[in-house]
C-alpha atoms as a PDB file:
ATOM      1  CA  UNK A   1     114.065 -24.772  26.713  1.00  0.00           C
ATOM      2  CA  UNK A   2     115.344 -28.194  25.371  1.00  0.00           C
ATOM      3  CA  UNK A   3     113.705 -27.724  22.147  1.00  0.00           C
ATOM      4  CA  UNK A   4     115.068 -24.550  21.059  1.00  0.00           C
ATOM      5  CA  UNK A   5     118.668 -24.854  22.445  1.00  0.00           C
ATOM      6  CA  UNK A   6     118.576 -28.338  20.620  1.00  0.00           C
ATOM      7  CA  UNK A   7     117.324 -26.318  17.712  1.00  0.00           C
ATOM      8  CA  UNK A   8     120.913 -23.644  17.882  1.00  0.00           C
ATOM      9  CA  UNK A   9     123.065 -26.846  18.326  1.00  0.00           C
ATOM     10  CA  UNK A  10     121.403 -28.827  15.567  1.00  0.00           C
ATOM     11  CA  UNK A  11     121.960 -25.307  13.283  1.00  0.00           C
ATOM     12  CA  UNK A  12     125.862 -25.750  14.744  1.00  0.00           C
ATOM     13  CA  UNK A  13     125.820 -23.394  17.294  1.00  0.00           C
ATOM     14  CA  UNK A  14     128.863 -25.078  19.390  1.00  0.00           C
ATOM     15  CA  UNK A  15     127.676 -24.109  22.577  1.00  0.00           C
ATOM     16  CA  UNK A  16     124.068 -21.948  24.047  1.00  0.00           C
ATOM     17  CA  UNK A  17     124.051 -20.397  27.575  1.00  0.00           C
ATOM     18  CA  UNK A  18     120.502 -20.631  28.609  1.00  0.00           C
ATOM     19  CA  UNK A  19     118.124 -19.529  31.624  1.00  0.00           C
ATOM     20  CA  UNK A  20     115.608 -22.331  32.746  1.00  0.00           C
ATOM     21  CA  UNK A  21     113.465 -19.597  34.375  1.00  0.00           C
ATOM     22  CA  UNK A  22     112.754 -16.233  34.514  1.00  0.00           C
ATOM     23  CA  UNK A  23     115.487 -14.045  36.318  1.00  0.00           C
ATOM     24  CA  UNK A  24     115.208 -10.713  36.964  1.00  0.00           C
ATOM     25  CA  UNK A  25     117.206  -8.072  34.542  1.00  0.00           C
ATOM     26  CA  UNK A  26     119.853  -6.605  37.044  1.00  0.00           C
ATOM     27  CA  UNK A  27     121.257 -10.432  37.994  1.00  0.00           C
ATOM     28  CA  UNK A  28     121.295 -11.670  34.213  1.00  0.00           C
ATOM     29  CA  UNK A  29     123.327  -8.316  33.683  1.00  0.00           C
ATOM     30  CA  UNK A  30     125.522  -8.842  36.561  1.00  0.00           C
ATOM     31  CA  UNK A  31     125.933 -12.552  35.446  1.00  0.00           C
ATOM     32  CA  UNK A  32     126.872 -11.976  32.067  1.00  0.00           C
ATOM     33  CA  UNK A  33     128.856  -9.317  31.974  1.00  0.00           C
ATOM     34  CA  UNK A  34     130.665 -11.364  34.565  1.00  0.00           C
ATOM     35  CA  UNK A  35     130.259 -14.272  32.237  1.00  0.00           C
ATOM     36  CA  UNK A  36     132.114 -12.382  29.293  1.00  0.00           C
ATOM     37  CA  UNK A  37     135.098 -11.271  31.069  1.00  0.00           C
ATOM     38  CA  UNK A  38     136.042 -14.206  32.520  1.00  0.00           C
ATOM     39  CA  UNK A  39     135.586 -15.703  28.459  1.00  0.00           C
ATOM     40  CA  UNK A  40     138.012 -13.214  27.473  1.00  0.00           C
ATOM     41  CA  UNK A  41     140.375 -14.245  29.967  1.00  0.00           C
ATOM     42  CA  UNK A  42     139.895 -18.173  30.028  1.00  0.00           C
ATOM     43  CA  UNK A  43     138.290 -20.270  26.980  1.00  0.00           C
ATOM     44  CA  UNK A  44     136.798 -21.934  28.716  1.00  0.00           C
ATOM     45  CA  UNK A  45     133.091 -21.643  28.895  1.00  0.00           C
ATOM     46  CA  UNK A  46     131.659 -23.740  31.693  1.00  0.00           C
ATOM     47  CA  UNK A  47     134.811 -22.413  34.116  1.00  0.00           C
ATOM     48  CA  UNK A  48     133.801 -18.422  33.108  1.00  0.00           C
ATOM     49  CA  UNK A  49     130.046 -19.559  33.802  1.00  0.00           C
ATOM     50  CA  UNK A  50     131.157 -20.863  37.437  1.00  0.00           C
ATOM     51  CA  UNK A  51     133.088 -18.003  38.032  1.00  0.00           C
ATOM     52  CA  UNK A  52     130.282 -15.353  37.230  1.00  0.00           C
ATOM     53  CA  UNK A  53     127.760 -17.383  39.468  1.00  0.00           C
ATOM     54  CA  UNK A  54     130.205 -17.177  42.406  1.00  0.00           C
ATOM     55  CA  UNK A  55     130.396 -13.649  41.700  1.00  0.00           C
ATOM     56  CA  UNK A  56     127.144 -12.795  40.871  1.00  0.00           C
ATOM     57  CA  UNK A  57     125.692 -14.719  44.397  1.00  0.00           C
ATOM     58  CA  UNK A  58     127.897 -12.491  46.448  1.00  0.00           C
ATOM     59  CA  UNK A  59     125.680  -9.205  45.257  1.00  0.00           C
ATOM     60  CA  UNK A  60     122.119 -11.643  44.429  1.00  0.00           C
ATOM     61  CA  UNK A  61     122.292 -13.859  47.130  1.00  0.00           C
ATOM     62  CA  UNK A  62     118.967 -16.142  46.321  1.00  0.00           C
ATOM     63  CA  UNK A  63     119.392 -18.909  43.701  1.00  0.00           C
ATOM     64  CA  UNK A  64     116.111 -17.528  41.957  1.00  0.00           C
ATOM     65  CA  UNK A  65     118.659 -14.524  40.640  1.00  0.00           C
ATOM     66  CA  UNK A  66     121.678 -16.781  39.202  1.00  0.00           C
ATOM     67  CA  UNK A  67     121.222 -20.226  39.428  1.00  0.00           C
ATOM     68  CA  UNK A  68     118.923 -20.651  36.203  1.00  0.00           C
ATOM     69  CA  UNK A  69     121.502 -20.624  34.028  1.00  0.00           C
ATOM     70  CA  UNK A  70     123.143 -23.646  32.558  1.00  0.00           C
ATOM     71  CA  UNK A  71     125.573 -24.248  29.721  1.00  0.00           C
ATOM     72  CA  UNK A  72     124.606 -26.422  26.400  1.00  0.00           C
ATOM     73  CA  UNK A  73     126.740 -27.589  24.237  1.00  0.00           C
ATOM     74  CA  UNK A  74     131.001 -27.518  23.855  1.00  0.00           C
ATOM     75  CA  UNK A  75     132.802 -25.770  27.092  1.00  0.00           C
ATOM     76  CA  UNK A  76     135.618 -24.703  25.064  1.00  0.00           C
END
């Protein structure tokens, strides 16, 4: 996963949100349309990212379903 976020940034990409594992399709949904509104509200990516894993643990409960993902790069 290093390589090829590495890759986006070195192409200048500010910023990749990436999945270290597998997760199944109805968390990632969950997750980033959570992910995308809080964006549009707040600039600031690593805060929006928090705020959809908070949100996305109280419907997926097991770390398996949100926890993978991880913010590369520029937060704002």
């Amino acid at each position: 996963m290093v390589g090829l976020s590495r890759s986006f940034i070195s192409a200048g990409v500010p910023s990749v949100l990436v999945s270290l594992w597998s997760v199944p399709d109805a968390p990632t949904a969950s997750l980033m349309t959570e992910f995308y509104k809080n964006l549009s509200k707040n600039p600031d990516k690593a805060t929006a990212l928090r705020q959809a894993m908070l949100t996305t643990m109280k419907q997926h409960p097991a770390p398996k379903d949100w926890a993978a993902f991880t913010l590369i790069g520029e937060a704002e």
